[in-house]
Every structure is written in structure tokens, then in C-alpha cells.
C-alpha atoms as a PDB file:
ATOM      1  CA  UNK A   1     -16.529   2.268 -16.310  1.00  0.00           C
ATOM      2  CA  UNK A   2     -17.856  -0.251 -13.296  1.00  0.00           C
ATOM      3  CA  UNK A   3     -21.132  -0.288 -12.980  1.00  0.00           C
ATOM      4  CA  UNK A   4     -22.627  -1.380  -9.843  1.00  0.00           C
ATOM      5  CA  UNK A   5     -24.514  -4.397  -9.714  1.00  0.00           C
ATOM      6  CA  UNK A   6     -27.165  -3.372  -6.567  1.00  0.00           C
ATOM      7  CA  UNK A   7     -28.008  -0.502  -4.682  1.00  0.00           C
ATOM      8  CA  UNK A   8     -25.883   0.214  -2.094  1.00  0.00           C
ATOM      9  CA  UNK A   9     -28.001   1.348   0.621  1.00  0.00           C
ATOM     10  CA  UNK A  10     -27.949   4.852   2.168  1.00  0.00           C
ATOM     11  CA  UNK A  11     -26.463   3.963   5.332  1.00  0.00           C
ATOM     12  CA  UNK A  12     -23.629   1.883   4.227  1.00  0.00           C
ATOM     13  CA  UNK A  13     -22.530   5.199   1.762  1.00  0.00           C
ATOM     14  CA  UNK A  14     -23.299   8.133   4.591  1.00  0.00           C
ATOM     15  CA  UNK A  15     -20.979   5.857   7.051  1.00  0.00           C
ATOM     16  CA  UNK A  16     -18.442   5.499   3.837  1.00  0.00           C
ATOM     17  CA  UNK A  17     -18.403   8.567   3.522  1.00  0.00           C
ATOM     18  CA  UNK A  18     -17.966   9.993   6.972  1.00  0.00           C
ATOM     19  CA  UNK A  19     -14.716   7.666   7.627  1.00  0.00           C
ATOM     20  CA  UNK A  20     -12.921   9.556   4.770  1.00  0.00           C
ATOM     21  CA  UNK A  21     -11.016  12.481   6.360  1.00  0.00           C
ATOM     22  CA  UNK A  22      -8.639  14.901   4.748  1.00  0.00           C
ATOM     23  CA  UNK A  23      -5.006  14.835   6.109  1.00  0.00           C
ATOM     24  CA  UNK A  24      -3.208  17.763   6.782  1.00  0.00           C
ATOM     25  CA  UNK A  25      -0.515  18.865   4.658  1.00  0.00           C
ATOM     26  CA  UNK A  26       3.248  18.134   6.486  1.00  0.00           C
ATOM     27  CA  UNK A  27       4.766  21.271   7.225  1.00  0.00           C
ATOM     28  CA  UNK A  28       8.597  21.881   6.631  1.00  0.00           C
ATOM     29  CA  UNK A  29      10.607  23.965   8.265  1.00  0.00           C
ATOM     30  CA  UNK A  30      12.678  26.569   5.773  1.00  0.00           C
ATOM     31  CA  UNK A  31      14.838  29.550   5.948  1.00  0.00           C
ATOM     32  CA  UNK A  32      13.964  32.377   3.245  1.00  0.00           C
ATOM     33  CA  UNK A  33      15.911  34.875   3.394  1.00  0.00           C
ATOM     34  CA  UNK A  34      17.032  34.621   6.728  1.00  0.00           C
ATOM     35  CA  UNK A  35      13.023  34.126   7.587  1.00  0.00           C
ATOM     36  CA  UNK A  36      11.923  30.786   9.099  1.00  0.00           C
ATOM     37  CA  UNK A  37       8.815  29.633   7.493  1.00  0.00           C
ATOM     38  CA  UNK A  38       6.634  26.268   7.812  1.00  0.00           C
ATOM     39  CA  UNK A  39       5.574  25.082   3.960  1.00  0.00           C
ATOM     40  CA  UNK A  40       4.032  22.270   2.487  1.00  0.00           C
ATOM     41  CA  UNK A  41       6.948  19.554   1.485  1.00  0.00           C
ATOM     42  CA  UNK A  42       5.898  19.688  -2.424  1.00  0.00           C
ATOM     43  CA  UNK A  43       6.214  23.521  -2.142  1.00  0.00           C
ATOM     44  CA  UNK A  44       9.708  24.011  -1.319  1.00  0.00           C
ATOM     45  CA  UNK A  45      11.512  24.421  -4.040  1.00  0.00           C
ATOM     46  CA  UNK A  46       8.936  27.320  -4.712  1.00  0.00           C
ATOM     47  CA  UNK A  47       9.563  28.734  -2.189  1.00  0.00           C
ATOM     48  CA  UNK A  48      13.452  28.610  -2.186  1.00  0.00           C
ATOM     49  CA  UNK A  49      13.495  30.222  -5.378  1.00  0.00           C
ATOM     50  CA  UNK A  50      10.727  33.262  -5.575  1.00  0.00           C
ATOM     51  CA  UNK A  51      10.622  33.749  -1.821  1.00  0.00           C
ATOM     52  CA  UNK A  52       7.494  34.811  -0.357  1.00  0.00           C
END
């Protein structure tokens, strides 16, 4: 495991930090029986087969 060599100081990680964002998930348009839904891309085949 890295180990780090100095302290990285408290502003440089709070500013780190706060430049990370979460992206949302891209929404796919699908038709369950005969029902148009919006699901995550990795869920479709889910979906497809067990419906709601």
C-alpha cells in the first residue's frame, strides 16, 4: 500500500475533495409491457425480463 511521504495539508484535501462530484446515472428509454419507462443502461436487461 502507498504510503505518503508528507502531510498533505487540510486545504489542498477539503478542495480535493469538493471537485469530486457524483454523475448521474444515464437514463434509457424502454417499453415494458407496453409501459415506457426511463432505467439505468446496466439495468436493462433486468428490467426486460422481470418487468417492474
Amino acid at each position: 500500500m502507498a504510503v505518503p511521504k508528507r502531510k498533505t495539508s487540510r486545504s489542498n484535501t477539503r478542495s480535493r475533495r469538493a471537485r469530486w462530484k457524483a454523475t448521474p446515472p444515464d437514463l434509457v428509454p424502454i417499453v415494458v409491457d407496453g409501459e415506457r419507462m426511463l432505467v439505468p443502461r446496466n439495468l436493462v436487461n433486468h428490467f426486460q425480463r422481470f418487468g417492474r
